[in-house]
Protein backbone atom coordinates (compact mmCIF):
# COMPACT_ATOMS: atom_id res chain seq x y z
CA UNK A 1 54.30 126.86 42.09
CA UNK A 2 57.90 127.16 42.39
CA UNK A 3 59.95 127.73 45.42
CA UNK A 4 60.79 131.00 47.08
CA UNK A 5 64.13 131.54 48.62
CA UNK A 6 64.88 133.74 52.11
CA UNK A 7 66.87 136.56 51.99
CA UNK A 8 68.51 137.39 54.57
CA UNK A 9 69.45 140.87 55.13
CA UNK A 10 71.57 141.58 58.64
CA UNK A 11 71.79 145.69 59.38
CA UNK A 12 74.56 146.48 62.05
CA UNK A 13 75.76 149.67 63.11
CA UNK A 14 78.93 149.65 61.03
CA UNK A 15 80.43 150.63 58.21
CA UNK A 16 81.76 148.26 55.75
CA UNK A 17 83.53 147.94 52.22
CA UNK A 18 82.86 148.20 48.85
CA UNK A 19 80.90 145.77 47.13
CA UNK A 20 81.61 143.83 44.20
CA UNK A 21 80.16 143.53 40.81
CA UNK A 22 78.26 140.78 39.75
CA UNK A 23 76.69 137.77 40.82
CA UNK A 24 80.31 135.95 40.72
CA UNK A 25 79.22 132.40 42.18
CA UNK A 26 82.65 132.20 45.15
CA UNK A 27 84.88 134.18 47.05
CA UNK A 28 85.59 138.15 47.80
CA UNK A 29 83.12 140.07 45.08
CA UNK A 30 84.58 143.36 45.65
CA UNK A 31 87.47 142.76 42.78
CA UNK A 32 87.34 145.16 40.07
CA UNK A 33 84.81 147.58 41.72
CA UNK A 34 84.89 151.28 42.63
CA UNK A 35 82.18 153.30 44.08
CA UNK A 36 81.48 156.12 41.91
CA UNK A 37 79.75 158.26 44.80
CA UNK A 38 82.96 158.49 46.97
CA UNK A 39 83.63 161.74 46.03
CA UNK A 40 80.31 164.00 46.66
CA UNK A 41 81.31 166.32 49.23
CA UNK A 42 77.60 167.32 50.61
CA UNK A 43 77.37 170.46 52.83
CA UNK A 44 74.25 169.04 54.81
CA UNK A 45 71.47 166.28 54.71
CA UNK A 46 68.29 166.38 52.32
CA UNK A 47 65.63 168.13 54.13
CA UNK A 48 63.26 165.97 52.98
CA UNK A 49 65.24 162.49 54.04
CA UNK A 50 66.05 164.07 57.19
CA UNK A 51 62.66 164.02 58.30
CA UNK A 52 61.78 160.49 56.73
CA UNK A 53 63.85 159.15 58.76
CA UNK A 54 62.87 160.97 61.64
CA UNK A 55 59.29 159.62 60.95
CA UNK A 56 60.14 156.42 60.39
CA UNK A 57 62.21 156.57 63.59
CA UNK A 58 59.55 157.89 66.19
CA UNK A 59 57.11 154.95 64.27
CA UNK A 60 59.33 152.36 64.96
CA UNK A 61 59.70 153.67 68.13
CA UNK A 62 56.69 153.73 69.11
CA UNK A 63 55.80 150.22 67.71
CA UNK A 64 58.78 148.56 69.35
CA UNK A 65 57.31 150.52 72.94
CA UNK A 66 55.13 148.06 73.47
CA UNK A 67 57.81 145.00 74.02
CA UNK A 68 58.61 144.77 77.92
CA UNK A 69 61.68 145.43 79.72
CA UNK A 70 64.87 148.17 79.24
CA UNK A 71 64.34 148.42 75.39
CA UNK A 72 66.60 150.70 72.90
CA UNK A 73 66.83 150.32 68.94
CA UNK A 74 68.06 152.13 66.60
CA UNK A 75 66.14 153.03 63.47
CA UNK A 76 69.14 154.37 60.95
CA UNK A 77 70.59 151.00 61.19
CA UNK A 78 67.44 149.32 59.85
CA UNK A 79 66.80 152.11 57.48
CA UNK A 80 70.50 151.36 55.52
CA UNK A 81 69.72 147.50 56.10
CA UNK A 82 66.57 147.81 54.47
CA UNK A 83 67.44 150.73 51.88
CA UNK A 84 70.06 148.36 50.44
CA UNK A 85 67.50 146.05 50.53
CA UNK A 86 65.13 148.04 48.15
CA UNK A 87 67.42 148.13 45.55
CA UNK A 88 66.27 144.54 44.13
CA UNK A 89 62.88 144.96 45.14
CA UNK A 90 59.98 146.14 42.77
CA UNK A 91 56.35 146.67 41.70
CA UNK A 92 54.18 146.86 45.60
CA UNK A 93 56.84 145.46 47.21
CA UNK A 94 58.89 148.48 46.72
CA UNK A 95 55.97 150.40 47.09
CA UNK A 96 55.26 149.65 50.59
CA UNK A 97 58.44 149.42 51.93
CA UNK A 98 58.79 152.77 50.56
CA UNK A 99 55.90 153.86 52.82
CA UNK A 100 56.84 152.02 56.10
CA UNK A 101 60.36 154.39 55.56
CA UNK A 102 58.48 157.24 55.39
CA UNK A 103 59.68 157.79 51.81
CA UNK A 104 57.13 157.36 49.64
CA UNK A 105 57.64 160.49 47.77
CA UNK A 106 61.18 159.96 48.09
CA UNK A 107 62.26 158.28 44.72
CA UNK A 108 64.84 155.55 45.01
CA UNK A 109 67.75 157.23 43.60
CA UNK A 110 66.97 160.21 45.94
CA UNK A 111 66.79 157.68 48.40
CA UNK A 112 70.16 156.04 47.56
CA UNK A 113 71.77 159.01 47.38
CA UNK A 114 70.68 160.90 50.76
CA UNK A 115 71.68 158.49 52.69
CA UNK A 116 74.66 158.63 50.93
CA UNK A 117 75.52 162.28 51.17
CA UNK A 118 74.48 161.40 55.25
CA UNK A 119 77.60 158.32 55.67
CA UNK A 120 79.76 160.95 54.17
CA UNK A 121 78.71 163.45 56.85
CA UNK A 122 78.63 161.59 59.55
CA UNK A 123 82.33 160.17 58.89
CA UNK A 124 83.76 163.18 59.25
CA UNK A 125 86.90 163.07 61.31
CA UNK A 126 85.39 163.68 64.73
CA UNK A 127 86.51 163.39 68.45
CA UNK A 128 83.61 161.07 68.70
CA UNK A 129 84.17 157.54 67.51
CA UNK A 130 81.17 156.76 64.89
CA UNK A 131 81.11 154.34 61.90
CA UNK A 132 78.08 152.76 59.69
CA UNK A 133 79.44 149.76 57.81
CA UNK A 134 77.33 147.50 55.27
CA UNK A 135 78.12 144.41 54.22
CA UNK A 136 76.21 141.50 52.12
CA UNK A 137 76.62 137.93 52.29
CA UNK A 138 75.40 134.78 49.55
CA UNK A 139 75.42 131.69 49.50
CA UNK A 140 78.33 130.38 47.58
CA UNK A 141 76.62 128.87 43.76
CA UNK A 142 73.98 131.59 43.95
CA UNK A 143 73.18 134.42 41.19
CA UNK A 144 72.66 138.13 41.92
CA UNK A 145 72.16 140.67 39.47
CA UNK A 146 74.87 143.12 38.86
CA UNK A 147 73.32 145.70 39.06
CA UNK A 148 71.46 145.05 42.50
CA UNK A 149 75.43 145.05 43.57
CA UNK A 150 76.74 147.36 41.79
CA UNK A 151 74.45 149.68 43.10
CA UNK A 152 75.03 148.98 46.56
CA UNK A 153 78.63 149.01 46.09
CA UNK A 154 77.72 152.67 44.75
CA UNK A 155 75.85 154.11 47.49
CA UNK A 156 76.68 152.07 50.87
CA UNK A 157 79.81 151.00 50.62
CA UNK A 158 78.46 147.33 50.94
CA UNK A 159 81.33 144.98 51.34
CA UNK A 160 80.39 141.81 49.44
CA UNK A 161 81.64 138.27 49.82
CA UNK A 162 79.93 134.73 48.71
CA UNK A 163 80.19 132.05 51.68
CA UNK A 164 79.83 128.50 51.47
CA UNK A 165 77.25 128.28 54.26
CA UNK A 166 76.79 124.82 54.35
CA UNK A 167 80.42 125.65 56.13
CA UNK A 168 80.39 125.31 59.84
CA UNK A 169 82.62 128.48 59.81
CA UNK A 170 80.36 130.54 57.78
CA UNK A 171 78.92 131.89 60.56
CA UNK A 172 81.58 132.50 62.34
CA UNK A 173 82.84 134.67 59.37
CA UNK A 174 79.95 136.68 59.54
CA UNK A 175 80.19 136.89 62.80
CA UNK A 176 84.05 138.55 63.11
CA UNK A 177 82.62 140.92 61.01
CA UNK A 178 79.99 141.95 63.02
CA UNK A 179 82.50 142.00 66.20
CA UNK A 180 85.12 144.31 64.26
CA UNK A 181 82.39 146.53 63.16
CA UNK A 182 81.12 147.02 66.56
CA UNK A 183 84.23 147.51 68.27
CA UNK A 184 83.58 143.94 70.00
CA UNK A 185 80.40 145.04 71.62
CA UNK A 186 78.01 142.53 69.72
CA UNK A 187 79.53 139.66 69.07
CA UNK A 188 77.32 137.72 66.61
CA UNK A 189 73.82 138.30 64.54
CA UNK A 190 74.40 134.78 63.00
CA UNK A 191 73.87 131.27 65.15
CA UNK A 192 73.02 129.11 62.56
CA UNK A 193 72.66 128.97 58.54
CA UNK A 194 69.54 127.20 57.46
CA UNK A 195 69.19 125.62 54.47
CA UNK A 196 66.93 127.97 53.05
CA UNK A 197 68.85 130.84 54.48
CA UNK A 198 70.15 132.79 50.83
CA UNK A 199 71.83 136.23 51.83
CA UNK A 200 72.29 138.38 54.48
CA UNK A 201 72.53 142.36 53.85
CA UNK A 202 73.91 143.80 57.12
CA UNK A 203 74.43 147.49 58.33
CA UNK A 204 76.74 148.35 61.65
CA UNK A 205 76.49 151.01 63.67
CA UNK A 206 79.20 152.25 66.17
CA UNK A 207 79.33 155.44 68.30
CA UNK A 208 81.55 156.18 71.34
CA UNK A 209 81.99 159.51 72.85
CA UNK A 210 82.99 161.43 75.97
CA UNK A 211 81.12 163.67 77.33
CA UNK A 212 81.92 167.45 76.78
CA UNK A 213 81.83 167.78 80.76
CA UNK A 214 82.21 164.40 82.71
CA UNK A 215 80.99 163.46 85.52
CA UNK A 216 82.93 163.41 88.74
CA UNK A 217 83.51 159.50 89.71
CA UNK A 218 83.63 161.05 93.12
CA UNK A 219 80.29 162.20 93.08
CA UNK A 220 78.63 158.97 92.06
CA UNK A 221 76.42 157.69 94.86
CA UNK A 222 73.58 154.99 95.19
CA UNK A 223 70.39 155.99 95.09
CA UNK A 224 67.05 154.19 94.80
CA UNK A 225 65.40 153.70 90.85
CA UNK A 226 61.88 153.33 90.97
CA UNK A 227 61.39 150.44 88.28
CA UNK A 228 57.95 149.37 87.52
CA UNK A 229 58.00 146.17 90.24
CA UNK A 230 59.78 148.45 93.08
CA UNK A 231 62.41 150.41 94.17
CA UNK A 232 66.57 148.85 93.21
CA UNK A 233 69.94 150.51 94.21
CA UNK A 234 72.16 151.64 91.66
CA UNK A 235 74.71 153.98 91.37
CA UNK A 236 73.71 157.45 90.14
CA UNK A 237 76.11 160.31 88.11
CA UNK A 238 75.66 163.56 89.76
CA UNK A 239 76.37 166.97 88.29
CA UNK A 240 75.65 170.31 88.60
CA UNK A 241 75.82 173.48 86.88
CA UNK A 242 74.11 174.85 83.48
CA UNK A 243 72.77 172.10 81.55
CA UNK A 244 70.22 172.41 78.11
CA UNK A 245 66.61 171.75 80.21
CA UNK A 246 63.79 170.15 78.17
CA UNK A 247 60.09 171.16 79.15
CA UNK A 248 56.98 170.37 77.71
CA UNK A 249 53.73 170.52 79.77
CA UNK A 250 54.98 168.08 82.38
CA UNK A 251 57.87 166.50 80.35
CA UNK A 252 61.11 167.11 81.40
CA UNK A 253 64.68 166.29 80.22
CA UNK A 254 67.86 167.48 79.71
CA UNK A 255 70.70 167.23 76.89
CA UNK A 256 74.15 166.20 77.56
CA UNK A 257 76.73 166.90 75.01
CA UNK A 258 79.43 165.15 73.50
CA UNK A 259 82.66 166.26 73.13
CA UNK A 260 82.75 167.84 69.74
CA UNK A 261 79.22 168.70 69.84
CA UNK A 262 78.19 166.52 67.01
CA UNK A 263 76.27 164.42 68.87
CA UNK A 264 73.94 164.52 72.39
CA UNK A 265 72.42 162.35 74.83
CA UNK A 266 68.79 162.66 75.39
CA UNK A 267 66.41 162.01 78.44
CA UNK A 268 62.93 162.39 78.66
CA UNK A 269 61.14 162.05 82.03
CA UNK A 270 57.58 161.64 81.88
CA UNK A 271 55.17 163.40 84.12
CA UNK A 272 54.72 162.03 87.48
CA UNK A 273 52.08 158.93 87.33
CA UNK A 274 53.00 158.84 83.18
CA UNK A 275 54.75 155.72 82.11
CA UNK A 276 57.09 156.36 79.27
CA UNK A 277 55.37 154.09 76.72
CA UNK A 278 52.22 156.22 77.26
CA UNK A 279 54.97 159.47 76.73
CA UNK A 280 55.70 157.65 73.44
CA UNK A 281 52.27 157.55 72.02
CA UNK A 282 51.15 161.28 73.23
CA UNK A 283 54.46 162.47 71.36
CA UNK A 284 55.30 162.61 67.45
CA UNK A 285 58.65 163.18 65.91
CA UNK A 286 56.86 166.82 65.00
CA UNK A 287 57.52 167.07 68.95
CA UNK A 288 60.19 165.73 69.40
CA UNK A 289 61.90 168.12 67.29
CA UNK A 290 60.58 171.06 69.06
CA UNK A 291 61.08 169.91 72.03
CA UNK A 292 64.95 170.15 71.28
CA UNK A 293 64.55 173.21 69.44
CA UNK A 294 63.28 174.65 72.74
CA UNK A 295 65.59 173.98 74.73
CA UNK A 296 66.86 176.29 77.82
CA UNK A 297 69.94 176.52 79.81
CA UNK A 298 69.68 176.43 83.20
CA UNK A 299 71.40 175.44 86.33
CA UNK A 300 70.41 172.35 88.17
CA UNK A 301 71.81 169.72 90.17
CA UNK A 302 70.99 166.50 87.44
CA UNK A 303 71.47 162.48 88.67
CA UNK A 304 71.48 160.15 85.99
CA UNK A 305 71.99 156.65 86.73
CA UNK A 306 74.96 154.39 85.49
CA UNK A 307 73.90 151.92 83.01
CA UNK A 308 74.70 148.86 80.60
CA UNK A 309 72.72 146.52 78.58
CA UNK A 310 72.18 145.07 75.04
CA UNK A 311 68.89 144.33 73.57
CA UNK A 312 67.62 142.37 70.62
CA UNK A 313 64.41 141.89 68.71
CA UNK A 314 62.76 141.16 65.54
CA UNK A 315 61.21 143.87 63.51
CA UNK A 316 59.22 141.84 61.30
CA UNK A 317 55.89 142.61 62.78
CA UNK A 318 56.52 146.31 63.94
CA UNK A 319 57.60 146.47 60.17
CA UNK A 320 54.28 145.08 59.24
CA UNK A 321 52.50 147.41 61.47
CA UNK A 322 53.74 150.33 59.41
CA UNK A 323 52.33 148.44 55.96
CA UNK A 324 55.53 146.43 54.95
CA UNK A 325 53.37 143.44 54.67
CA UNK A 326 54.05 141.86 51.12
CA UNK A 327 58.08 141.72 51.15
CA UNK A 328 57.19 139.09 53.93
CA UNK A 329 54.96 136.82 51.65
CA UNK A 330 56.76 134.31 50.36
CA UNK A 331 54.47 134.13 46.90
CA UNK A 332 53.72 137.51 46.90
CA UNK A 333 57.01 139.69 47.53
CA UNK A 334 58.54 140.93 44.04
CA UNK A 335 62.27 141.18 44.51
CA UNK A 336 63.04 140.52 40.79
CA UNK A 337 65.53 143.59 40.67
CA UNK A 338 67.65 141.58 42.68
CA UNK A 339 67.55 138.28 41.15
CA UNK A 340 65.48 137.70 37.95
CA UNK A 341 64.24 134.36 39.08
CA UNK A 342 62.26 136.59 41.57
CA UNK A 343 62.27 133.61 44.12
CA UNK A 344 62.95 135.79 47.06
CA UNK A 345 61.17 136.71 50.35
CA UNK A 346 62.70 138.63 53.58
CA UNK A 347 61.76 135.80 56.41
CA UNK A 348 62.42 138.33 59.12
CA UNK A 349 64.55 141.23 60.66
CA UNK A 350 66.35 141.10 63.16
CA UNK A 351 68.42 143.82 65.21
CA UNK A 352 70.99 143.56 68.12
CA UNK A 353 72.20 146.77 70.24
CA UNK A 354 74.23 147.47 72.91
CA UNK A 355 74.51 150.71 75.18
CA UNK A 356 76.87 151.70 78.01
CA UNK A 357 77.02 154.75 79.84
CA UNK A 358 79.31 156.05 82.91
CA UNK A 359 81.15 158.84 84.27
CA UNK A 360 83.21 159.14 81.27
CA UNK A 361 80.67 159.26 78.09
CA UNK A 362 78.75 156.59 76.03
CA UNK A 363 79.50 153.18 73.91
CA UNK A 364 76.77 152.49 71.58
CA UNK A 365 76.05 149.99 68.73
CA UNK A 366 73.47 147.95 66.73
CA UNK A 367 73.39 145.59 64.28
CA UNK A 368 70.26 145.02 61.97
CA UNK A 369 69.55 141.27 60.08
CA UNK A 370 66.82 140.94 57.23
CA UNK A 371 66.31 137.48 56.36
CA UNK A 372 65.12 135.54 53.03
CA UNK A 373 64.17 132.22 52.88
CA UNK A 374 63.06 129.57 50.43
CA UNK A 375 59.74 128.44 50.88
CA UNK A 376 59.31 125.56 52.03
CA UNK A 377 73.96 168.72 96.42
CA UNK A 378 74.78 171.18 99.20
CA UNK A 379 73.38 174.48 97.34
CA UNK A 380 69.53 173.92 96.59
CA UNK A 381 69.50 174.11 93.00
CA UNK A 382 66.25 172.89 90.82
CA UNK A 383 66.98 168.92 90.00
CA UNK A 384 66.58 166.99 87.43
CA UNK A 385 66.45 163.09 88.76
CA UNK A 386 66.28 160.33 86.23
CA UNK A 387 64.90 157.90 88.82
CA UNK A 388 61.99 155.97 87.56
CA UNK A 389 61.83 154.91 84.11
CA UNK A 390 62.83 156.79 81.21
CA UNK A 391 63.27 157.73 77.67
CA UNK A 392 66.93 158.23 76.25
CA UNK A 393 68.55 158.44 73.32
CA UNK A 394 71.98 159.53 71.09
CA UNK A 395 71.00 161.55 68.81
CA UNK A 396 72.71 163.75 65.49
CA UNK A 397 72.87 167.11 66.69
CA UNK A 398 73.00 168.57 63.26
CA UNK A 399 69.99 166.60 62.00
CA UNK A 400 67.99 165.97 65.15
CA UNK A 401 67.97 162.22 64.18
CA UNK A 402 68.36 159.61 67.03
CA UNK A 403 70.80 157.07 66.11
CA UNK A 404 70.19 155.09 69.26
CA UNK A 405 66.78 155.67 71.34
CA UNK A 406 65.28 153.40 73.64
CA UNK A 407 64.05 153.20 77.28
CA UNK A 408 65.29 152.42 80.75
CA UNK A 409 63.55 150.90 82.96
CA UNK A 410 65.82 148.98 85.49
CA UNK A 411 69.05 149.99 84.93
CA UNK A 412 70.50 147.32 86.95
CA UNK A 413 69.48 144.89 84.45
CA UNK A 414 71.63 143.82 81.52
C-alpha cells in the first residue's frame, strides 16, 4: 500500500498574497499570477453562507466548550483554512467536510466565491483595523496541481511560496509571517517541520478597534470575579449610560460598539447558578441571532473586567465530532484534486488566538494550522456586572457572524 503524505494546512487570522500557479518545485510561486476575482464589488454577503458559517460557528463552539479554562476561537479563521483546503479534496472527503461547514448544499464554487465576496467586504477601509490573510507553504521538490493553486490564488488571495523545510529556518519563515499578519500578537504556529510534514495552508485573522465610547481609566476599580475555584481581584471597566441590553429568560448581556459600527463586542451572562458551557448547549446560532436582533437600549451602570490572554488548541476531534472523519484517515482521505498521486491526509488542525481588552477597545487575532502527513455608581441605575464567568465575543455587525467568541473564566489568567 503506498505511503500517504500530511498536509499541513495552518489558518491564521490574516490576510495574505496572491498565490502562484503551478506546482513549480522552489522559491516564491506567486510569479506570473493574477487573481481574476479582485474586482467583484459585492453589496452584501450570501444569505445562505452567512448562516453556514454561523452554524458551523455556534457547532464549533459548542464542541470546543467542553475544553477547561478561559477558552476563545474563532471559527471564520478555520472556515478559510479549511475552505482552501477543499479545493484539492474530492469524492466523501469533500463530502463531509462540506457537512461539518455547514455547507452541504452550498456547492464549491458558491463556496469559493462567498467567502470571497465576504474578504472584499470586510476590507473595506474602516476605522477598525481588520485583515484575513492566507498563505500556503510546500515542501521544496514537491508537486501540486495547478489548478488546486490557481484556484486559491483566485478566491483567497493565498500567498504561495515552496520552503526547503529540511531548513532550520523554514520555520522561522513561516513564522514572520504569521507575526506580520497578526500585528505581532502570535508569534509562531510552526515549532518544528517533521519529516512527513508536506504543506501548510494558513489563514490570519487580525481585528483591533476602539470602542465607540471608552471607558474612563479613572473609573476602573478592583472588584472581586467569581471564577469557578473562588473569588480573584481584578480590575473592572465601569460605565454608565444607554447601552444595547440583551435578555433572554434569564440571560443577560450587553453590546458594546466599535468605533465605526462595523463591528461589536458581545457578553452573555448566564443565569445565576448556570455555568456558561451549560448556556452554550441550551442556545443555537437560531438564538443567538435573535437574541441580537432583540436587543434594547437602556441605561445601566455596566462593569466589565480588564482582560488578556491567548489560547490554542487542536480542532481535529471537535472537527470529527461534526462528521469530518475521513480527511483524517490516512488510507481513506481522497485529496486527489490537489495532487494526483492522492497521497495526502490532514494529520491535524491546529489554531492559536489572542484577545486583549481595556479601557481603550479590543486587539484580537487567530491563526488556524491543518496538517498532512505521510503515513508512516452614585445614581442607582439597573447593572449589568460581568463578574463570574462569561461568554464574549467580536462579532460582524452587518452579518451577525462572530469572528472571535470564546469564554472567560478567570480573567486574571493569561
Amino acid at each position: 500500500m503506498k505511503n500517504k503524505l500530511i498536509l499541513i494546512l495552518c489558518l491564521l487570522l490574516i490576510t495574505a498574497m496572491v498565490l502562484s500557479s503551478c506546482a513549480s518545485p522552489s522559491g516564491d510561486l506567486m510569479k506570473g499570477i493574477i487573481s481574476k476575482n479582485k474586482d467583484r464589488g459585492p453589496e452584501s454577503m450570501d444569505t445562505e453562507l452567512n448562516q453556514a458559517i454561523l452554524n458551523f460557528t455556534w457547532n464549533l463552539f459548542k464542541e470546543s466548550s467542553e475544553n477547561q479554562g478561559n477558552i476563545m476561537i474563532s471559527a471564520p479563521s478555520a472556515y478559510f483554512a479549511l475552505a482552501m483546503t477543499l479545493n484539492g479534496a474530492d469524492n466523501e472527503t469533500k463530502t463531509e467536510m462540506l457537512k461539518a461547514l455547514s455547507a452541504d448544499n452550498i456547492t464549491l464554487e458558491e463556496l469559493n466565491t462567498g467567502l470571497n465576496d465576504w474578504m472584499t467586504l470586510m476590507s473595506k477601509n474602516r476605522t477598525a483595523k481588520f485583515s484575513i490573510m492566507n498563505s500556503i507553504w510546500l515542501r521544496e521538490g514537491f508537486n501540486v496541481n495547478k489548478d488546486f493553486l490557481q484556484t486559491n490564488a483566485d478566491f483567497y488571495s493565498a500567498y504561495i511560496k515552496s520552503l526547503d523545510f529540511d531548513d532550520a529556518s523554514a520555520p522561522d519563515e513561516i513564522n514572520k509571517w504569521v507575526k506580520d499578519a497578526t500585528n505581532d500578537t502570535i508569534d509562531k504556529i510552526v515549532d518544528e517541520i517533521s519529516d512527513d510534514l508536506i504543506m501548510y495552508l494558513i489563514n490570519a485573522i487580525y481585528f483591533k478597534g476602539d470602542w465607540k465610547e471608552q471607558f474612563s481609566p479613572n473609573k476602573t476599580r478592583e472588584m472581586e470575579f467569581n471564577t469557578p475555584t473562588g473569588k480573584v481581584k481584578t480590575d473592572f471597566m465601569n460605565r454608565r449610560g444607554n447601552i444595547d441590553v440583551l435578555k433572554l429568560n434569564d440571560i443577560t448581556g450587553a453590546i458594546l460598539p466599535y468605533e465605526d459600527e462595523q463591528f461589536a463586542f458581545i457578553g452573555l451572562l448566564p443565569a445565576e447558578g448556570q455555568t456558561p458551557k451549560e448556556l452554550i448547549n441550551d442556545l443555537s446560532a437560531l438564538d443567538l441571532m435573535m437574541l441580537l436582533k432583540n436587543k434594547e437600549v437602556r441605561n445601566i451602570e455596566l462593569s466589565l473586567p480588564k482582560f488578556e490572554c491567548s489560547y490554542e488548541d487542536s480542532l481535529k476531534n471537535e472537527l470529527s465530532s461534526l462528521g469530518m472523519e475521513i480527511a483524517f484517515q490516512p488510507y481513506n482521505a481522497d485529496f486527489s484534486l490537489m495532487r494526483e498521486e492522492n497521497d495526502l491526509y490532514i494529520g491535524d488542525v491546529k489554531q492559536k488566538t489572542y484577545i486583549k481588552v481595556d479601557e481603550k477597545g479590543t486587539e484580537a487575532s487567530a491563526v488556524t494550522s491543518v496538517e498532512m502527513e505521510l503515513t508512516s455608581m452614585p445614581v442607582e441605575l439597573p447593572k449589568v456586572v460581568f463578574d463570574r464567568p462569561f461568554v464574549y465575543g467580536i462579532i460582524d455587525a452587518e452579518t451577525g457572524i462572530p469572528l472571535f467568541i470564546g469564554i472567560m473564566e478567570n480573567p486574571t489568567n493569561k
